[in-house]
N, C-alpha and C. Protein backbone atom coordinates (compact mmCIF):
# COMPACT_ATOMS: atom_id res chain seq x y z
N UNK A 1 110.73 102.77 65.28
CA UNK A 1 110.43 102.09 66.53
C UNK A 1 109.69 100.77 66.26
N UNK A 2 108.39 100.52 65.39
CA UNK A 2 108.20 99.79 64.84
C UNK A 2 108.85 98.33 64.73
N UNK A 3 110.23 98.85 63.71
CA UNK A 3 110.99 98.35 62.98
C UNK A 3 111.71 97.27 64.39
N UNK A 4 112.01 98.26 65.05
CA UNK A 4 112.86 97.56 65.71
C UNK A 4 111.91 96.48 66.89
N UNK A 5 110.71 96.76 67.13
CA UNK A 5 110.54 96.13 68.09
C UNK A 5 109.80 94.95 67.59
N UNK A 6 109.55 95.07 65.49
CA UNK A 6 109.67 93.62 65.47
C UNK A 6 110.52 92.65 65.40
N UNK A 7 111.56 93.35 65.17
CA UNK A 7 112.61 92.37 65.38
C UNK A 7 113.55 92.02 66.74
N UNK A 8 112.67 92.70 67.39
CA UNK A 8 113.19 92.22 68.76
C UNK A 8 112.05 90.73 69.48
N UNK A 9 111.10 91.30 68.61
CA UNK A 9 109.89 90.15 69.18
C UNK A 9 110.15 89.13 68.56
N UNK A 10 110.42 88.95 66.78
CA UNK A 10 110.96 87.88 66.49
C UNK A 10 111.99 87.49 66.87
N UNK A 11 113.05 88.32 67.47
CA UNK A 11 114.24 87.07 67.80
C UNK A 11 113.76 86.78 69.32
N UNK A 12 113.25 87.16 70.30
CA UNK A 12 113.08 86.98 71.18
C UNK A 12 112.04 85.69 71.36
N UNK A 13 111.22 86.06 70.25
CA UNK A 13 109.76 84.70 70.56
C UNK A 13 110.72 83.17 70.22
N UNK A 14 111.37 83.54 69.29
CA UNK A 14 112.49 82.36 69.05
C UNK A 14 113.20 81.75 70.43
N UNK A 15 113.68 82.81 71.22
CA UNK A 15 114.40 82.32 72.16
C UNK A 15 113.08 81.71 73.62
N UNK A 16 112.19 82.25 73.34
CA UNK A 16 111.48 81.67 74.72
C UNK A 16 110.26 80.81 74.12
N UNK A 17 110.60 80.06 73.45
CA UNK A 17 109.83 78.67 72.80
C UNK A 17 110.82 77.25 72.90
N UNK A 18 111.32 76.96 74.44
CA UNK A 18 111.87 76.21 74.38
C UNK A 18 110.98 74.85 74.20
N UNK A 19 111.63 73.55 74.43
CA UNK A 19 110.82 72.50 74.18
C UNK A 19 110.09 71.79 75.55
N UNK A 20 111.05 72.14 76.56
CA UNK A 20 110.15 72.34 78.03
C UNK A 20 109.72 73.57 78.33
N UNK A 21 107.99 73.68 78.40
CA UNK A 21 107.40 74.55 78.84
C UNK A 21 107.87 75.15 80.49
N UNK A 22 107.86 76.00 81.09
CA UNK A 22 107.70 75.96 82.36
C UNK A 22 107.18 77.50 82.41
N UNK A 23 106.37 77.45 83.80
CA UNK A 23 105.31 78.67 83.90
C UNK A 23 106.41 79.24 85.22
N UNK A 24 106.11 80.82 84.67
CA UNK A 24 106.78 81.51 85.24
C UNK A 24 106.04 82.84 85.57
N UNK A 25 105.74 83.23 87.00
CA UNK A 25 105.48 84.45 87.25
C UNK A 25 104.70 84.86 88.84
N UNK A 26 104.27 85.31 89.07
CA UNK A 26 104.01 85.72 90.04
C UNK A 26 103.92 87.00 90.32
N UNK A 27 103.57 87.35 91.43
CA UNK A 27 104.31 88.89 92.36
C UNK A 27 105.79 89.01 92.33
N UNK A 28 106.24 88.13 92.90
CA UNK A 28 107.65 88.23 93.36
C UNK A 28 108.74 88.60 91.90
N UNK A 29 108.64 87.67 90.96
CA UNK A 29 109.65 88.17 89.51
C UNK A 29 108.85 89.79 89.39
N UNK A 30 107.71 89.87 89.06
CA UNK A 30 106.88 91.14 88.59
C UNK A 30 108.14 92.20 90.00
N UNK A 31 107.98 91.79 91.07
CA UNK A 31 108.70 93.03 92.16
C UNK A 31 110.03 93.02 91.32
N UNK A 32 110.76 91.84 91.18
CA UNK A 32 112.18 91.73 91.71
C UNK A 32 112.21 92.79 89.91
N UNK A 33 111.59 92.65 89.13
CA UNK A 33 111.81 93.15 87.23
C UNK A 33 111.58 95.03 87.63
N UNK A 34 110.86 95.32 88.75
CA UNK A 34 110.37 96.56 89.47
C UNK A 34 111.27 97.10 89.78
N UNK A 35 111.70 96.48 90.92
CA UNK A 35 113.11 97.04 91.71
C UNK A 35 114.37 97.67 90.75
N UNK A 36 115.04 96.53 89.44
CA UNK A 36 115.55 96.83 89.17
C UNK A 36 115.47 98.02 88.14
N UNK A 37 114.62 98.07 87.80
CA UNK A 37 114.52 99.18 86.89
C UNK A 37 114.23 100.59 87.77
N UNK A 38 114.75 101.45 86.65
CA UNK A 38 115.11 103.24 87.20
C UNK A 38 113.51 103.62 87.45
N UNK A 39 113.49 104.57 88.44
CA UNK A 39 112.72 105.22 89.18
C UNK A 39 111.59 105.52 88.01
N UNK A 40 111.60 106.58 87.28
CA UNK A 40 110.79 106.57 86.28
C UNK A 40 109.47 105.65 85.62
N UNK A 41 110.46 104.46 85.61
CA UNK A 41 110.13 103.20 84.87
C UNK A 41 108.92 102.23 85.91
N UNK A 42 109.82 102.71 86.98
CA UNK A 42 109.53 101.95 88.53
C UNK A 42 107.68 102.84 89.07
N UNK A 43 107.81 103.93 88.74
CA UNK A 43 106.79 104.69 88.94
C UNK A 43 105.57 104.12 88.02
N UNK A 44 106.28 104.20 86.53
CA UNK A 44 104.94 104.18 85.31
C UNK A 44 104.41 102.55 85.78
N UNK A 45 104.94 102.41 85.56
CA UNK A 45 104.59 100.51 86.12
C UNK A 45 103.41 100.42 87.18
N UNK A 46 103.94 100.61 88.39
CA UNK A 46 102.94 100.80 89.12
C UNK A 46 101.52 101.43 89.16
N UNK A 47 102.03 102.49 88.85
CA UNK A 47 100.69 103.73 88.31
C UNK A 47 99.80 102.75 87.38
N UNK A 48 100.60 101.88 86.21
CA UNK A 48 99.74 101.12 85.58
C UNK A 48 99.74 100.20 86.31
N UNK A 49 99.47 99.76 86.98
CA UNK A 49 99.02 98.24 87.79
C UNK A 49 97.74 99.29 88.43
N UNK A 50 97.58 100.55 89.23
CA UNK A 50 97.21 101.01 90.00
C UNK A 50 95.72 100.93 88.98
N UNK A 51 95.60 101.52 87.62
CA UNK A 51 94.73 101.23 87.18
C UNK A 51 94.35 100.17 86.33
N UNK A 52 94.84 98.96 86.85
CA UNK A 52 94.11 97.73 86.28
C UNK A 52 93.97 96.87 86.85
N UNK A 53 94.82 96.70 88.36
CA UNK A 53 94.35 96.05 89.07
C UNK A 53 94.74 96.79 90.92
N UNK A 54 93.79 97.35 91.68
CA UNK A 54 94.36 98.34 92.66
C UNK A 54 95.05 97.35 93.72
N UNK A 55 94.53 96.13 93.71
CA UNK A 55 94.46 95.05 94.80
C UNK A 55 96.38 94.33 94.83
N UNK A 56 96.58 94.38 92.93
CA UNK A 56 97.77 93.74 92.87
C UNK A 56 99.03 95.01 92.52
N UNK A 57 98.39 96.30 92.83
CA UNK A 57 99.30 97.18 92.67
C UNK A 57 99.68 97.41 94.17
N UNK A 58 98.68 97.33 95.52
CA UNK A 58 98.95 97.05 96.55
C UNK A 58 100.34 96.17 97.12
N UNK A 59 99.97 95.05 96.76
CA UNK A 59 100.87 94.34 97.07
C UNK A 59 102.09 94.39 96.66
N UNK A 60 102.31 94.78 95.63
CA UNK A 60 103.35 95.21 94.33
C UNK A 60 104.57 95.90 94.90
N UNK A 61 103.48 97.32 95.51
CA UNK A 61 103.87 98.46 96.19
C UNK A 61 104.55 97.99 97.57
N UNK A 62 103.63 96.53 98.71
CA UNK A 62 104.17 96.51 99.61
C UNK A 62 105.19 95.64 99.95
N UNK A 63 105.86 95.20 98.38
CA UNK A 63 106.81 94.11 98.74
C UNK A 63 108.18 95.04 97.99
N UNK A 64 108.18 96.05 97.33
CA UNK A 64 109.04 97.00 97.09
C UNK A 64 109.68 97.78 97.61
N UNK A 65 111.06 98.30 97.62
CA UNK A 65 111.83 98.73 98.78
C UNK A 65 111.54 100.60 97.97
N UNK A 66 111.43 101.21 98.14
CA UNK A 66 111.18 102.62 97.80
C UNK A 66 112.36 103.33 98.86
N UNK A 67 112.67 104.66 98.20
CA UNK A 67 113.64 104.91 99.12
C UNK A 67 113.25 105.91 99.91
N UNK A 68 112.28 105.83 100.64
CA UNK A 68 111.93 106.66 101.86
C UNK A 68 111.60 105.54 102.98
N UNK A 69 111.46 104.43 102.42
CA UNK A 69 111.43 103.11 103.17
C UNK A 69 112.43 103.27 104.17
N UNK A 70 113.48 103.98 104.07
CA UNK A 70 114.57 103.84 104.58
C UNK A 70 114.66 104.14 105.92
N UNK A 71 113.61 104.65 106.51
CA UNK A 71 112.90 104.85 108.02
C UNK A 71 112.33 104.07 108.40
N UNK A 72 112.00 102.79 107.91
CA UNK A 72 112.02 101.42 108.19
C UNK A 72 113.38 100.86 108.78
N UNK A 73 114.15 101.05 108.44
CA UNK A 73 115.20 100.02 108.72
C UNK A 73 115.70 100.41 109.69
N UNK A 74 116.57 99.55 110.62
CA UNK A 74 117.16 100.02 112.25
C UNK A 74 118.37 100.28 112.01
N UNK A 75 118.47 101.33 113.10
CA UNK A 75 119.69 102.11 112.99
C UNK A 75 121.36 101.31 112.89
N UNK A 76 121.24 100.28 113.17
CA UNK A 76 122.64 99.41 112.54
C UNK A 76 122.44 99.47 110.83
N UNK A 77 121.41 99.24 110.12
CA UNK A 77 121.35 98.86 109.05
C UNK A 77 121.79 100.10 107.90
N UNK A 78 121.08 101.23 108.38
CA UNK A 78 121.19 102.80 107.85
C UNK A 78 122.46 102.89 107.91
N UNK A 79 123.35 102.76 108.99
CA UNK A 79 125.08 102.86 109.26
C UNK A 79 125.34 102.33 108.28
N UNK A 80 125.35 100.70 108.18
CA UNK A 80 125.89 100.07 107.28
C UNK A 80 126.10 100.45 105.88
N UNK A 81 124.96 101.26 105.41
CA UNK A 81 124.50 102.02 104.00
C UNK A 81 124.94 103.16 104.08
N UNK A 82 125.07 103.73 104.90
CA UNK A 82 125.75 105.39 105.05
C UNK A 82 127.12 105.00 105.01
N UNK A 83 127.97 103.63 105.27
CA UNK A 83 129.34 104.15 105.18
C UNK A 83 129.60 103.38 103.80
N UNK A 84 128.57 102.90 102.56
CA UNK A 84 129.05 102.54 101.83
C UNK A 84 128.29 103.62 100.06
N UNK A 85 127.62 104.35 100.69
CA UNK A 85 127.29 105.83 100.20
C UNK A 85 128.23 106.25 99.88
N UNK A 86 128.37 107.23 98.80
CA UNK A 86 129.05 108.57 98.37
C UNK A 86 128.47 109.63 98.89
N UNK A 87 129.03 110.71 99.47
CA UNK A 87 128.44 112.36 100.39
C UNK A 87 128.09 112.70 99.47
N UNK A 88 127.97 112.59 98.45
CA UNK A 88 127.80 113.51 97.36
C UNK A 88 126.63 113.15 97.03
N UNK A 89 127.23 111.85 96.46
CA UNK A 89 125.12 110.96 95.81
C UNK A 89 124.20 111.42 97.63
N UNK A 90 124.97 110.87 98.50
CA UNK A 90 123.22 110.61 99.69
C UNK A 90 123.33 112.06 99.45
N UNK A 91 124.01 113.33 99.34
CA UNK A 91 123.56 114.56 99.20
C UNK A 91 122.37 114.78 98.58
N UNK A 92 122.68 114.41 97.06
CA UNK A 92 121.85 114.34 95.92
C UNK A 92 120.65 113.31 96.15
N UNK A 93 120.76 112.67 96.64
CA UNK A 93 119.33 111.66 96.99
C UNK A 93 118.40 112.22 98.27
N UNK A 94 118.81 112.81 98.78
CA UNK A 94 118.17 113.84 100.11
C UNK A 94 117.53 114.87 99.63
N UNK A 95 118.00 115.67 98.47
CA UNK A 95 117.44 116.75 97.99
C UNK A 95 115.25 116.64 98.09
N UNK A 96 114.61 117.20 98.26
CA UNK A 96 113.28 117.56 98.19
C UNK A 96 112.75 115.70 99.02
N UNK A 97 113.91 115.33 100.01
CA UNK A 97 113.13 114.07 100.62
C UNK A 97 112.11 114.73 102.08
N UNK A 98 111.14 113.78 102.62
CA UNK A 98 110.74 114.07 104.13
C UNK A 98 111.54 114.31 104.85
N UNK A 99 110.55 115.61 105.97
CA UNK A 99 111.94 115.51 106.90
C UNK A 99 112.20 114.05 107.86
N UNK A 100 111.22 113.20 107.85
CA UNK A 100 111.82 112.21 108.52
C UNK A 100 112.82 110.97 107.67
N UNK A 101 113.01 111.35 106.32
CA UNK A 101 113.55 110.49 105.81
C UNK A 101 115.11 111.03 106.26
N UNK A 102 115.22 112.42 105.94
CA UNK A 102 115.91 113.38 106.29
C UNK A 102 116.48 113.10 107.83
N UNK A 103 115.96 112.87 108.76
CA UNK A 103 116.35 112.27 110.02
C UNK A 103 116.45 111.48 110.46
N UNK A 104 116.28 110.06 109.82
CA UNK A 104 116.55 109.12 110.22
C UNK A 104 117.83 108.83 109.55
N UNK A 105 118.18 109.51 108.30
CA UNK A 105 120.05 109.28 107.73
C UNK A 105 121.25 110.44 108.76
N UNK A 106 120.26 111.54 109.12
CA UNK A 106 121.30 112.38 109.94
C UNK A 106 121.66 112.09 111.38
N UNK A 107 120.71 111.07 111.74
CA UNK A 107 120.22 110.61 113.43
C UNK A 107 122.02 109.11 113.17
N UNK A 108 121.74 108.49 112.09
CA UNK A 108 122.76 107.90 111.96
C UNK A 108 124.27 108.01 111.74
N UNK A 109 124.45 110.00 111.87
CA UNK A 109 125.72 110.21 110.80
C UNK A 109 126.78 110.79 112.19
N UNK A 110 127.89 110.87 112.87
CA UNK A 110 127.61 112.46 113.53
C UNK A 110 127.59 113.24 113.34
N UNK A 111 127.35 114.29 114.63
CA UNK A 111 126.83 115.70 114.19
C UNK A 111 128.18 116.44 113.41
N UNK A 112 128.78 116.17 113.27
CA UNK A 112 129.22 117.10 112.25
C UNK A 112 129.44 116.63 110.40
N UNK A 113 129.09 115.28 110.68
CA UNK A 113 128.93 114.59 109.37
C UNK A 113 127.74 115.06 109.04
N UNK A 114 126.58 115.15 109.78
CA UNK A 114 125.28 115.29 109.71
C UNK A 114 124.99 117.29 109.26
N UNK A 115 125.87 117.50 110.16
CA UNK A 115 125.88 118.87 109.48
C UNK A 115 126.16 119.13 108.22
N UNK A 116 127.64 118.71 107.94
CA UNK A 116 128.14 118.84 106.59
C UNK A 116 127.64 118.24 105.92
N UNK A 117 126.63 117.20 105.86
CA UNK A 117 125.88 116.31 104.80
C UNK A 117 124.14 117.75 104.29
N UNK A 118 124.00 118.41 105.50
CA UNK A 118 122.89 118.59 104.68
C UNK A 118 123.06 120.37 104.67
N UNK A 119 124.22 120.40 104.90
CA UNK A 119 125.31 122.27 103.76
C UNK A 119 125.12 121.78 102.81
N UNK A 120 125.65 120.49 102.79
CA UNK A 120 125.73 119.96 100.97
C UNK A 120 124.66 120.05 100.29
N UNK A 121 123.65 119.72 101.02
CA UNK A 121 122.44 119.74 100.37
C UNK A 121 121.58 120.94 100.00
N UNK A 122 122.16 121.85 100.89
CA UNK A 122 121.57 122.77 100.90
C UNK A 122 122.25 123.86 99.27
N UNK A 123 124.17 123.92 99.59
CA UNK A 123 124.48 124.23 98.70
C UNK A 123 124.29 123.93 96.76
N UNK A 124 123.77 122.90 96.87
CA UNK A 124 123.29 121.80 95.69
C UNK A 124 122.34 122.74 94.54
N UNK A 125 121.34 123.27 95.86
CA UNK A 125 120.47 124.82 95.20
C UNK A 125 119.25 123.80 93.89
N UNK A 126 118.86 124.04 92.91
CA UNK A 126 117.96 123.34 92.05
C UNK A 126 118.56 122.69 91.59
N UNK A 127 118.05 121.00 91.56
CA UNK A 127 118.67 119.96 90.89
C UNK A 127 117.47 119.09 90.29
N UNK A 128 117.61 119.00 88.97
CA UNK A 128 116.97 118.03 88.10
C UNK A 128 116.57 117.12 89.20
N UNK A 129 114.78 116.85 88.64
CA UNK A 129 114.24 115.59 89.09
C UNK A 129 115.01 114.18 88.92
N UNK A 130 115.48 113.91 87.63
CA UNK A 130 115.98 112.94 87.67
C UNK A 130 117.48 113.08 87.90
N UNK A 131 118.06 113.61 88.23
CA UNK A 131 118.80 113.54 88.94
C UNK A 131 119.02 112.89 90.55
N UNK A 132 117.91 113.41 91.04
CA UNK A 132 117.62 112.68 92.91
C UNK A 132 117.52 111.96 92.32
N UNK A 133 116.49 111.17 91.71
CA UNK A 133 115.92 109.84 91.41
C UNK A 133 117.21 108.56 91.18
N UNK A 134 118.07 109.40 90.12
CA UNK A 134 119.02 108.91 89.99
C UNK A 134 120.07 108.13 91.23
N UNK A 135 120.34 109.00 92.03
CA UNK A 135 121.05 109.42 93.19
C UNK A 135 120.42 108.37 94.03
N UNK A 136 119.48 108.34 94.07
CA UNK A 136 118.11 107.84 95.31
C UNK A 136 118.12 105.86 94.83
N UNK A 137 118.35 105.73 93.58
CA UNK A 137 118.29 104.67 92.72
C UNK A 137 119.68 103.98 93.56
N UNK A 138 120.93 104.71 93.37
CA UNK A 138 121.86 104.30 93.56
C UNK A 138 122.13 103.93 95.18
N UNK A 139 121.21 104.54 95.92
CA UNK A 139 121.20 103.76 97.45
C UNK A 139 120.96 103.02 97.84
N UNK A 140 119.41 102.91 96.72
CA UNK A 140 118.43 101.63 96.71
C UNK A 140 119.35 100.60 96.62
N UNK A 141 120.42 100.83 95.25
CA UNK A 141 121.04 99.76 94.88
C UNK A 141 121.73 98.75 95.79
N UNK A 142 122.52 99.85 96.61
CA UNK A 142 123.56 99.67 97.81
C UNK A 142 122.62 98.84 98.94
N UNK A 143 121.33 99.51 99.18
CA UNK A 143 120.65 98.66 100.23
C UNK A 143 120.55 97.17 99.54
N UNK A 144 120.41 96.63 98.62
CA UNK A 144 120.05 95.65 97.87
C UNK A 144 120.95 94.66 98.25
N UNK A 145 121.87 95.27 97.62
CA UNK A 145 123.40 94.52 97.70
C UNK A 145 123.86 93.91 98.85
N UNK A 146 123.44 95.18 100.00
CA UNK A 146 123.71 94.56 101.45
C UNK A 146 122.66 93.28 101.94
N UNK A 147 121.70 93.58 101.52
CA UNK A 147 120.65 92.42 101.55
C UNK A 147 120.99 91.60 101.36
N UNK A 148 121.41 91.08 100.29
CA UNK A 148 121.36 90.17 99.38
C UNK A 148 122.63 89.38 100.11
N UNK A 149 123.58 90.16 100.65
CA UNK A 149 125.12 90.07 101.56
C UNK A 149 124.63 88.97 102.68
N UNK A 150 123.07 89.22 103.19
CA UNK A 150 122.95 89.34 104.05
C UNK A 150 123.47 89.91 105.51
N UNK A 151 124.11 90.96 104.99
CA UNK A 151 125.02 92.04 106.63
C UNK A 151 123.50 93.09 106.84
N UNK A 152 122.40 93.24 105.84
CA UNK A 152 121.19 93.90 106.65
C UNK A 152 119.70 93.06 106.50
N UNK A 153 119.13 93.26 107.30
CA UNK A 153 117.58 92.83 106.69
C UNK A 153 116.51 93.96 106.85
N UNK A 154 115.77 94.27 105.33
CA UNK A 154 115.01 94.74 105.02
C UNK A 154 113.18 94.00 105.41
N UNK A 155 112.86 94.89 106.07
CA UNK A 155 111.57 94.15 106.29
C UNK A 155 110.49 94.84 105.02
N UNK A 156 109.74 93.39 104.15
CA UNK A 156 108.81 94.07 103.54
C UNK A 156 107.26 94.14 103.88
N UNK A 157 106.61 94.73 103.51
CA UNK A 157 104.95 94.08 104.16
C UNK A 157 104.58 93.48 104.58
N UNK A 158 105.00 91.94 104.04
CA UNK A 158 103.88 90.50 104.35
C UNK A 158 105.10 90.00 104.84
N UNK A 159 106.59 90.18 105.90
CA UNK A 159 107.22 89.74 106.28
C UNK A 159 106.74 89.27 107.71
N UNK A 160 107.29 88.02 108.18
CA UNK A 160 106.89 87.89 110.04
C UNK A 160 107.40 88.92 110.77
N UNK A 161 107.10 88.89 111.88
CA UNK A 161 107.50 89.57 113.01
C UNK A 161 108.84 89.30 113.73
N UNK A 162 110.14 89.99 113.90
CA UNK A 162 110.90 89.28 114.86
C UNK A 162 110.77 89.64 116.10
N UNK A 163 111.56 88.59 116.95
CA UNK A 163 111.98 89.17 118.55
C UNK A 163 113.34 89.70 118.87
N UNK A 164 113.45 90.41 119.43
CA UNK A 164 115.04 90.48 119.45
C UNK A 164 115.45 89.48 120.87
């Protein structure tokens, strides 16, 4: 391990010694380097911000889309993400969620989608932690994507207020 991560530092220090300096960082890269990485990763991170700085793990936390967030978003937006879901993954990403996370994806489905979505879940029986996480990752992803589409908007913490 060693081995390798000096030679990842030497080729790397090589590559980010260009001849124009420019400063780079903030909250926002620190979120956006967050987001993308797997749940796990996404957790330890924070947890370490939590003990070294509580103030900038705050913010960290409130500009991050987490996927229980997902009771945030209005019911056009959840549609939009439910019809570009797999039954299988939102199965697997539902497993051990709130029940309101739990109702705000079934409030969006109909009732008989909504039924058969959480048999599934039910039939599923014990499933690896990282497995949901996995599953849960891959919605995140989908919400992202639509974002980014702009066809939804995600509100984060320090966002304004709209009117409709």
């Amino acid at each position: 391990m060693r081995t390798v991560e000096a030679v990842l530092e030497r080729k790397l220090s090589s590559m980010l010694q260009p001849a124009e300096v420019s400063r780079v960082g903030g909250v926002d890269p620190l979120v956006d380097i967050i987001n993308r990485s797997d749940r796990p990763t996404e957790r330890q991170i924070v947890e370490g911000l939590e003990g070294l700085d509580p103030a900038l793990a705050d913010e960290v936390r409130s500009r991050m889309f987490m996927f229980e967030d997902i009771v945030g978003l209005d019911d056009r937006s959840v549609q939009q993400v439910l019809r570009q879901v797999d039954t299988a993954e939102l199965a697997l990403a539902l497993k051990g969620v709130s029940e309101s996370v739990r109702t705000k994806i079934t409030a969006n489905l109909s009732e008989r989608a909504a039924e058969n979505l959480l048999e599934e879940v039910e039939l599923l029986g014990a499933v690896r932690l990282a497995q949901v996480e996995e599953a849960q990752q891959a919605v995140i992803r989908t919400i992202r994507q639509l974002e980014e589409q702009g066809q939804i908007m995600v509100r984060r913490g320090n966002d304004d207020e709209f009117v409709l």
